[in-house]
C-alpha atoms as a PDB file:
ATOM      1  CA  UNK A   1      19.536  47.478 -41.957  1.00  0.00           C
ATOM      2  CA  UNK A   2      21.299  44.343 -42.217  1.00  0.00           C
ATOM      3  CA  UNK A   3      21.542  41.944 -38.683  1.00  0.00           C
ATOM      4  CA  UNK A   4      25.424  42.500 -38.682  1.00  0.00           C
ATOM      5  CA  UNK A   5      24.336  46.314 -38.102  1.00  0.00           C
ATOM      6  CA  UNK A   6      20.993  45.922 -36.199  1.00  0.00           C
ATOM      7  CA  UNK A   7      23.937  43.508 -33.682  1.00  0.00           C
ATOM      8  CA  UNK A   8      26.338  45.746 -34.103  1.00  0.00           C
ATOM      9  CA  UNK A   9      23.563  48.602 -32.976  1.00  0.00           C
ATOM     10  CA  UNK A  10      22.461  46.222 -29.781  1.00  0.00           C
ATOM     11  CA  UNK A  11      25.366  45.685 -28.396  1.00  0.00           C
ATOM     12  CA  UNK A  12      26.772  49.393 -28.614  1.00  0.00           C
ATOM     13  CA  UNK A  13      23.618  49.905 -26.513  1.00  0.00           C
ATOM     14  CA  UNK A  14      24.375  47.421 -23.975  1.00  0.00           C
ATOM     15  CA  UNK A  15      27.716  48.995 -23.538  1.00  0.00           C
ATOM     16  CA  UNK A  16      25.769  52.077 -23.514  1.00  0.00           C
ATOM     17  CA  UNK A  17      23.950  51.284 -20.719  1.00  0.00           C
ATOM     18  CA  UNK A  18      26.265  49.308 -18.950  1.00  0.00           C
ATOM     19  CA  UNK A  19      28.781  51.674 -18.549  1.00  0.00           C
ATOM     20  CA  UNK A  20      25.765  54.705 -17.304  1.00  0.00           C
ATOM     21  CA  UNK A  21      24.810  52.012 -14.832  1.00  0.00           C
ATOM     22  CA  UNK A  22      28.429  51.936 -13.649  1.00  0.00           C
ATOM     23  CA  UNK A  23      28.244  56.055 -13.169  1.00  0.00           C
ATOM     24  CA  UNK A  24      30.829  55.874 -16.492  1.00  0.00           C
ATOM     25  CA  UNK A  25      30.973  57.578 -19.448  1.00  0.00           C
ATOM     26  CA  UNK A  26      30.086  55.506 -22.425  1.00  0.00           C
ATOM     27  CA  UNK A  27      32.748  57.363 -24.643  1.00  0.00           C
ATOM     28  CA  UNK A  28      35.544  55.591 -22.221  1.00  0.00           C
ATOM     29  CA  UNK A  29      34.224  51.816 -23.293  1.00  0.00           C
ATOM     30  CA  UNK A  30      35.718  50.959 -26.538  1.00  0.00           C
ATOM     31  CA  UNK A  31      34.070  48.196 -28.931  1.00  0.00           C
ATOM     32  CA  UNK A  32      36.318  45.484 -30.459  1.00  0.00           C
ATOM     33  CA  UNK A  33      34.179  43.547 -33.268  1.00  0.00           C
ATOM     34  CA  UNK A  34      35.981  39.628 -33.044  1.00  0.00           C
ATOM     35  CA  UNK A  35      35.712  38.630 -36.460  1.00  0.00           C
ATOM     36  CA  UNK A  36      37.567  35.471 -36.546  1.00  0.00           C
ATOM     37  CA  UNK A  37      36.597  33.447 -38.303  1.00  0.00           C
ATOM     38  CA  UNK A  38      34.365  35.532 -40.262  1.00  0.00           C
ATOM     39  CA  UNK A  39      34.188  35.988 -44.061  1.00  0.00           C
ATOM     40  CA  UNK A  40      35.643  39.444 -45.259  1.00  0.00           C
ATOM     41  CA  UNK A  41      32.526  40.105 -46.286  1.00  0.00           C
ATOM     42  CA  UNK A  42      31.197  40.047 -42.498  1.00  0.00           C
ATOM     43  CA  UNK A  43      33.915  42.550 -41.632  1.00  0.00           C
ATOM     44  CA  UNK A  44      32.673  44.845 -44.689  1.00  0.00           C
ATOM     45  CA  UNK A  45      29.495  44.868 -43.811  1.00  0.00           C
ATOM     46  CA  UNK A  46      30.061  45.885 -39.747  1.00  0.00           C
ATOM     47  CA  UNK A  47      32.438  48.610 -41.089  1.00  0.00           C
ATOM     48  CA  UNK A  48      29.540  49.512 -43.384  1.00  0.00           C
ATOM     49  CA  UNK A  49      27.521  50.087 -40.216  1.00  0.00           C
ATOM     50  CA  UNK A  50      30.023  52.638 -38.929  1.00  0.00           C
ATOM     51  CA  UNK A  51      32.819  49.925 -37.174  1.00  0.00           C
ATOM     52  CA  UNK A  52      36.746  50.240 -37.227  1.00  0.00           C
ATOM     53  CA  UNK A  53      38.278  48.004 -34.288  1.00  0.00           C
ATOM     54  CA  UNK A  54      38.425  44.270 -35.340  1.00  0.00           C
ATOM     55  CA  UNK A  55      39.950  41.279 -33.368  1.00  0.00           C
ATOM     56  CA  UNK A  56      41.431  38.177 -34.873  1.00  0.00           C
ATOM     57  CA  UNK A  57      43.160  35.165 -33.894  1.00  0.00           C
ATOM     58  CA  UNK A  58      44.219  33.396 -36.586  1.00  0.00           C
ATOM     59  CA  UNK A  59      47.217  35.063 -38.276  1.00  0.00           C
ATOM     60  CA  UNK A  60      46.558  33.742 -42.146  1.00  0.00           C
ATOM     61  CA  UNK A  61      43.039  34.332 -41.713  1.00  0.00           C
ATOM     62  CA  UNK A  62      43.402  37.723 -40.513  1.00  0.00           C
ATOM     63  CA  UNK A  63      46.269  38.527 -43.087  1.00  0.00           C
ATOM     64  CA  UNK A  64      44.463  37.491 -46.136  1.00  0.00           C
ATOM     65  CA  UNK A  65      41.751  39.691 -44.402  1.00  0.00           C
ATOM     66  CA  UNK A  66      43.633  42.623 -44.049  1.00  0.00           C
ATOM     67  CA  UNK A  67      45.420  42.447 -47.722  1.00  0.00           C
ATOM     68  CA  UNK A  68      41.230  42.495 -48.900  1.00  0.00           C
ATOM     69  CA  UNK A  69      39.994  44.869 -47.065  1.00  0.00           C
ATOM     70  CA  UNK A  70      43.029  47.285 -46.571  1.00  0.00           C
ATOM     71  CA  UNK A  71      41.336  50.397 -48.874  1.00  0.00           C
ATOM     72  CA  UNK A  72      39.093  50.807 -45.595  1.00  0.00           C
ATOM     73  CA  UNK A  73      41.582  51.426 -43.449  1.00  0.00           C
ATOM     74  CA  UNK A  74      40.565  49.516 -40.504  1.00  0.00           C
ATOM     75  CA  UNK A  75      42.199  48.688 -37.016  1.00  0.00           C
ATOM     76  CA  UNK A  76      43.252  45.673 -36.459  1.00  0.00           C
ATOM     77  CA  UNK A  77      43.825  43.666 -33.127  1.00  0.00           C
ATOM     78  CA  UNK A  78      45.659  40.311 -32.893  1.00  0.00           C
ATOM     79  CA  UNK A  79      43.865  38.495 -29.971  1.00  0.00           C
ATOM     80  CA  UNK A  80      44.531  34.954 -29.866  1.00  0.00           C
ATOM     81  CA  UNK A  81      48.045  32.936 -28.602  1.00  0.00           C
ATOM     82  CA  UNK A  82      51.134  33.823 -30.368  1.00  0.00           C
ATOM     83  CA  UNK A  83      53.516  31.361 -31.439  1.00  0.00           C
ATOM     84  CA  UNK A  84      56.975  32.354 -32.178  1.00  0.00           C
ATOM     85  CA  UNK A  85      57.204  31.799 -35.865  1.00  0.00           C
ATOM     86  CA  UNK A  86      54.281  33.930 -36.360  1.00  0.00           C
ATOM     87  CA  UNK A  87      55.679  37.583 -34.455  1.00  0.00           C
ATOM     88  CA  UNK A  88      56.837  38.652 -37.538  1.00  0.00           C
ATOM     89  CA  UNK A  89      53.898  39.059 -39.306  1.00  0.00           C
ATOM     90  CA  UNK A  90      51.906  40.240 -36.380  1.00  0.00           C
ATOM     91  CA  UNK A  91      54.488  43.351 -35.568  1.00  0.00           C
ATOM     92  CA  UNK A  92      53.776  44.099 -39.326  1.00  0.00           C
ATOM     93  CA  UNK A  93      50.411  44.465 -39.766  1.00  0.00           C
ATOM     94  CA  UNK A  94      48.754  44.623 -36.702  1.00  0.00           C
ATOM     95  CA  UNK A  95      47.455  47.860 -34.553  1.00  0.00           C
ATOM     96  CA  UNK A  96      47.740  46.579 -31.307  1.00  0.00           C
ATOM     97  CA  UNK A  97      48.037  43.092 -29.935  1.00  0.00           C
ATOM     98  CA  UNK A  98      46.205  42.335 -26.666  1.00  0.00           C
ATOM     99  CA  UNK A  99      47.772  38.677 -25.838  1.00  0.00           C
ATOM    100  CA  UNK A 100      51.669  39.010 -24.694  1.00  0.00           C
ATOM    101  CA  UNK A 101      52.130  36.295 -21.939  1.00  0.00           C
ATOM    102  CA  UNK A 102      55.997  36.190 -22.068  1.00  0.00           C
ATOM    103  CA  UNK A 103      58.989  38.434 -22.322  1.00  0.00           C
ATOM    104  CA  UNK A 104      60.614  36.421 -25.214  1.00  0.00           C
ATOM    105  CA  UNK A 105      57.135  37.082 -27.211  1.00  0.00           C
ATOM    106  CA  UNK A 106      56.958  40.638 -26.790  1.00  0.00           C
ATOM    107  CA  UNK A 107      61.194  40.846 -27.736  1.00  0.00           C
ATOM    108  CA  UNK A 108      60.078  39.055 -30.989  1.00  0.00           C
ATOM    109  CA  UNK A 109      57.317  41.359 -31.805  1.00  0.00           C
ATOM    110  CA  UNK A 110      59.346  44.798 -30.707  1.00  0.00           C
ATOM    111  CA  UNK A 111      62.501  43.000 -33.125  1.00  0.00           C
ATOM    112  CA  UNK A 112      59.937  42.307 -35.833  1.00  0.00           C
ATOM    113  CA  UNK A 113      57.723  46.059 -35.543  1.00  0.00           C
ATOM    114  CA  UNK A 114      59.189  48.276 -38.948  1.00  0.00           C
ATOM    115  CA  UNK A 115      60.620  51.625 -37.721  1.00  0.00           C
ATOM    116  CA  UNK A 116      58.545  53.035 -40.162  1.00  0.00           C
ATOM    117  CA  UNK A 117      55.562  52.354 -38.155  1.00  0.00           C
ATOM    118  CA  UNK A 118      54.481  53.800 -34.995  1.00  0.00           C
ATOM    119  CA  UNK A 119      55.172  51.430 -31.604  1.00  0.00           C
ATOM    120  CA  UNK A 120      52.967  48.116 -31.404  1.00  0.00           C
ATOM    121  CA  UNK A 121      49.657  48.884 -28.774  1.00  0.00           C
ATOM    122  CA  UNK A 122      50.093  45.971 -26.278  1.00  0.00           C
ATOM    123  CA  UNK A 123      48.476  44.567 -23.282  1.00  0.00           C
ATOM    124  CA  UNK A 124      49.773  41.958 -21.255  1.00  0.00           C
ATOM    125  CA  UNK A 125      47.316  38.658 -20.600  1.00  0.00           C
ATOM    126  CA  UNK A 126      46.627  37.921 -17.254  1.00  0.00           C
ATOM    127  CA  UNK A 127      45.789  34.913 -16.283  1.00  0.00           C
ATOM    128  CA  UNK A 128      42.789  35.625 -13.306  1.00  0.00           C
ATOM    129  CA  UNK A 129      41.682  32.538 -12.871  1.00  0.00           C
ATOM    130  CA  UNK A 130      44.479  30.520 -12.269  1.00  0.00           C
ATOM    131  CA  UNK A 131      43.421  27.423 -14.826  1.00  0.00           C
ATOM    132  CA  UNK A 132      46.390  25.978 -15.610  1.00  0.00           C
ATOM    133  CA  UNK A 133      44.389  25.443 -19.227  1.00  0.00           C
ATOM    134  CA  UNK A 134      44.840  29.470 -19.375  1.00  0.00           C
ATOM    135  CA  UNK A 135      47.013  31.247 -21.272  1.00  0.00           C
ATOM    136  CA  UNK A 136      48.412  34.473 -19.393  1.00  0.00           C
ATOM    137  CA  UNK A 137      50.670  35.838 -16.818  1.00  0.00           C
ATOM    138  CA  UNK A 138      50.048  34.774 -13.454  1.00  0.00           C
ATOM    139  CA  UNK A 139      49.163  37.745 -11.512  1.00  0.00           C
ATOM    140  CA  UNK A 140      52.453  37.660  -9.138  1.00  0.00           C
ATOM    141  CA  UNK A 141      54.317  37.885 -12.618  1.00  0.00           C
ATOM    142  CA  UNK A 142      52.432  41.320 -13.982  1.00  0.00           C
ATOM    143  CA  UNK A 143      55.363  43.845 -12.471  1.00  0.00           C
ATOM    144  CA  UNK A 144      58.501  41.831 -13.868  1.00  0.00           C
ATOM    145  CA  UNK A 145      56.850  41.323 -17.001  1.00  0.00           C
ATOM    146  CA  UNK A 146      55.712  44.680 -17.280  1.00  0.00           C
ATOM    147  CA  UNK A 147      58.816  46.416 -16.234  1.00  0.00           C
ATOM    148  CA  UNK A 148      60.761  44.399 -19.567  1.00  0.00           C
ATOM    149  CA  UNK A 149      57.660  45.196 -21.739  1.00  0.00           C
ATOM    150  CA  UNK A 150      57.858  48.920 -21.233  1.00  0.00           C
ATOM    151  CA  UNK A 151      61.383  48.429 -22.173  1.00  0.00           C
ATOM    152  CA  UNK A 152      60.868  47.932 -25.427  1.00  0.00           C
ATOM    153  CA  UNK A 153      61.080  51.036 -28.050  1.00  0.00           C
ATOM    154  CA  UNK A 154      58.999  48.986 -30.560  1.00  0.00           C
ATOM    155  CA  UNK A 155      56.173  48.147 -28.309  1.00  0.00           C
ATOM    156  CA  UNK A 156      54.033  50.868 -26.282  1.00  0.00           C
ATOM    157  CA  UNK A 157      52.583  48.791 -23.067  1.00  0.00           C
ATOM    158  CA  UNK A 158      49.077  49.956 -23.217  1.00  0.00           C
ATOM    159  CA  UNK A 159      47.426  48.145 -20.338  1.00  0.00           C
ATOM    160  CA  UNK A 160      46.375  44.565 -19.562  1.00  0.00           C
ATOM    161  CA  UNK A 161      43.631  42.080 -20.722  1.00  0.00           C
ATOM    162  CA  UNK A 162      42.426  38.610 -19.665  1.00  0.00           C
ATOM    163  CA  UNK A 163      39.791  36.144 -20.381  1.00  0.00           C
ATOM    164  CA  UNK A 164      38.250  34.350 -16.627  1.00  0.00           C
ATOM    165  CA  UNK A 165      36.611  31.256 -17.043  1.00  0.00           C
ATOM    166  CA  UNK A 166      33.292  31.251 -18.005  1.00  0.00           C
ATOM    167  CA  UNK A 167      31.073  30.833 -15.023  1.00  0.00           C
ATOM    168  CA  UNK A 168      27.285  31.727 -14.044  1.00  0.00           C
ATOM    169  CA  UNK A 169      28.484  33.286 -10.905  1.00  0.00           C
ATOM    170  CA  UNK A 170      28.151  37.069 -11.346  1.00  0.00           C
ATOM    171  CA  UNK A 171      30.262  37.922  -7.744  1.00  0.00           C
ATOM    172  CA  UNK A 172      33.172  35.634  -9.225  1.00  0.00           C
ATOM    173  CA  UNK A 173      33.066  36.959 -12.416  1.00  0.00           C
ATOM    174  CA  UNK A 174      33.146  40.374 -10.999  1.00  0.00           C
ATOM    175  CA  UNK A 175      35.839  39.294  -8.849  1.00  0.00           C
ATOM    176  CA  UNK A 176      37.811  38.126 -11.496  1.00  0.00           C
ATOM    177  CA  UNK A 177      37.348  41.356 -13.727  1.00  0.00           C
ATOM    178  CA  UNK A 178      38.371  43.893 -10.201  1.00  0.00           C
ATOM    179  CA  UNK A 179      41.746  41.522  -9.994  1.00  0.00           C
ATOM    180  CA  UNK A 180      42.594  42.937 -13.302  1.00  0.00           C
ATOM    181  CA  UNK A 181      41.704  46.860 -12.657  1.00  0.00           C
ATOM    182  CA  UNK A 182      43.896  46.202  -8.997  1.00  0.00           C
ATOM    183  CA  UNK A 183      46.987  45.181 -11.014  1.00  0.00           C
ATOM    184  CA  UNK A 184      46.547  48.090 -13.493  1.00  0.00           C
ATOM    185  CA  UNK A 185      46.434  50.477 -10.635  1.00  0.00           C
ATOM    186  CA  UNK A 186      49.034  48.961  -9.290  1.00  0.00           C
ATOM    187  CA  UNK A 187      51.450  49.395 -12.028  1.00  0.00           C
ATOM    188  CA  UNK A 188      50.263  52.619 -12.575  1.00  0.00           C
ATOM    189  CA  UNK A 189      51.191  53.563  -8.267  1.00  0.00           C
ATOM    190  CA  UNK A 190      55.097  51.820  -9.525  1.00  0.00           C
ATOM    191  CA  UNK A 191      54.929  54.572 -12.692  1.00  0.00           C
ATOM    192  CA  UNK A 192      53.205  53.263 -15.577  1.00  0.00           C
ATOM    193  CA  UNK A 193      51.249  55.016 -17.363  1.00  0.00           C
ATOM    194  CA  UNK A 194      48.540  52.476 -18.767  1.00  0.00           C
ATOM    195  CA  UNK A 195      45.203  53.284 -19.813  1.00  0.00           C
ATOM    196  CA  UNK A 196      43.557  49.781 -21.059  1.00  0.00           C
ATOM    197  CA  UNK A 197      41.576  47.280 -19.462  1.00  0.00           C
ATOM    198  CA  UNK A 198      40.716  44.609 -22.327  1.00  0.00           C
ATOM    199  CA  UNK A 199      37.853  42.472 -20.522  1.00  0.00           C
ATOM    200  CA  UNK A 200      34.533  41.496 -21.245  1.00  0.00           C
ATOM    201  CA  UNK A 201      32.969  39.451 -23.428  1.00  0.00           C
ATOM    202  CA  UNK A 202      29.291  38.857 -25.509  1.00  0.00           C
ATOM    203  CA  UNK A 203      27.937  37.286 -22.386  1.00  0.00           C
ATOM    204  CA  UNK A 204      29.861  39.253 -19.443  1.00  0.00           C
ATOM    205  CA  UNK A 205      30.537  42.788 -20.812  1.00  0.00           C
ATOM    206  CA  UNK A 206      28.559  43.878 -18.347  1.00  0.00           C
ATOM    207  CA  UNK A 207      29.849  43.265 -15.687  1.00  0.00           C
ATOM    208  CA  UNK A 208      33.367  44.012 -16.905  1.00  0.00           C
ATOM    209  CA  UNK A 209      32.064  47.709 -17.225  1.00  0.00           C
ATOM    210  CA  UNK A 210      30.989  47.772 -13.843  1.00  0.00           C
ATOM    211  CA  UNK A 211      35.047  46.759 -12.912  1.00  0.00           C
ATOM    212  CA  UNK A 212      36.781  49.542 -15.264  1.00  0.00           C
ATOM    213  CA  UNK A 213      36.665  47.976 -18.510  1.00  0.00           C
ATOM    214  CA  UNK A 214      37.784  50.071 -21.416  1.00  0.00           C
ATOM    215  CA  UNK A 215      38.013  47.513 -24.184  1.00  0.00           C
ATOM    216  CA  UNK A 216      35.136  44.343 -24.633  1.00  0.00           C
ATOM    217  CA  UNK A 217      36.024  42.127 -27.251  1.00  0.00           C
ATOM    218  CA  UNK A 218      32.484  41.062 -28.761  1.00  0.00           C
ATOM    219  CA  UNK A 219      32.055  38.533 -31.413  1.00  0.00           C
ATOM    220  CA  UNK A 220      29.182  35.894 -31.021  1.00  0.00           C
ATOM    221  CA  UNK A 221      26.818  38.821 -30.509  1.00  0.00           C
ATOM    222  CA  UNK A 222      27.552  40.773 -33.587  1.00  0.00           C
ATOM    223  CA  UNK A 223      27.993  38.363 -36.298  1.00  0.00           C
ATOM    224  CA  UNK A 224      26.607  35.246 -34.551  1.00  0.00           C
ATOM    225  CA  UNK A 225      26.846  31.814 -33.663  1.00  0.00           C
ATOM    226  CA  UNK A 226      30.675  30.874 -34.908  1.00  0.00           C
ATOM    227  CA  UNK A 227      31.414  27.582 -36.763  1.00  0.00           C
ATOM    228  CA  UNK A 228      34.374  25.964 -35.434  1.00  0.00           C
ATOM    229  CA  UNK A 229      37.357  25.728 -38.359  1.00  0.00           C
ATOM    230  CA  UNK A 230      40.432  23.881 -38.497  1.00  0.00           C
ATOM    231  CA  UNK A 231      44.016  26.547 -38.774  1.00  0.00           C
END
């Protein structure tokens, strides 16, 4: 077994675990692999291991990704900041995109989705924390930017996802992580109907579990230590 599948293996057991610890059933925690800034041949060889879900932020990167490895029919989710100039190519060839922090974004992607495709997956970021470094909604701003989300015929609002600081404080982390599963129920008591909670990370999933999680993004702990590359 290769380490990309003896990781991959690991952490589906942590999640495993985590979410039986949390009285939850493991089949309601989805894995996304992160493989930015991972070779191709990374991706191949977790989908080799049994993997579909795979998170990028870089949009070349991921595209020339996707164009190589499209014969395995994988699902892919853009993660990272969106800038304008680059909706275009995310509504095209992108699954679900778990990042939408402003109403003009999410117009651009719904304007730029083919009709021949299903609706765009979407979350909206939060921003828990409050770092003004952050990207994200603030959490006051959820409903309004919701409300025009949902609006959109291109996009299906799917639930909401953040990214808290990192901190060694397990209550504030969990704090943190139950701010984003109160909004959620909150805009599912105004009507909504969402169903994802895209939190958790290689060194927090767990306790992301324990607060509702349905989605942990994990990349560090599957393919390893990342090298930091200029885009």
């Amino acid at each position: 077994m290769s380490t990309i599948a003896t990781n991959l293996q690991a952490v589906k057991s942590r999640v495993a675990a985590a979410a039986i610890a949390s009285g939850r059933d493991a089949a309601g925690v989805a894995l996304l692999a992160v493989s930015k800034t991972f070779s191709a041949d990374a991706v191949c060889e977790c989908a080799a291991a049994g993997h579909r879900a795979f998170g990028e932020n870089y949009v070349q990167e991921a595209l020339d990704k996707i164009a190589a490895l499209q014969s395995l029919g994988l699902e892919w989710h853009f993660i990272g900041p969106i800038q304008s100039n680059k909706t275009r190519p995310i509504a095209k060839n992108f699954h679900w995109v778990h990042g939408i922090e402003r109403e003009r974004i999410a117009t651009r992607l719904n304007d730029g989705r083919p009709p021949a495709l299903p609706p765009l997956n979407v979350c909206i970021q939060v921003n828990v924390s409050g770092e003004a470094s952050k990207s994200g909604v603030s959490p006051e701003g959820v409903v309004a930017l919701a409300k025009a989300v949902a609006a959109l015929p291109r996009l299906k609002l799917r639930g909401l996802m953040a990214i808290p600081e990192p901190t060694p404080d397990t209550a504030l982390r969990r704090s943190r992580f139950a701010l984003l599963r109160k909004l959620l129920g909150q805009l599912n008591a105004s009507g909504h109907q969402l169903d994802t909670l895209s939190m958790g990370m290689s060194d927090d999933l767990e306790d992301a579990i324990a607060e509702g999680a349905t989605v942990v993004r994990v990349g560090t702990a599957i393919f390893g230590k990342r090298e930091a590359i200029n885009h």
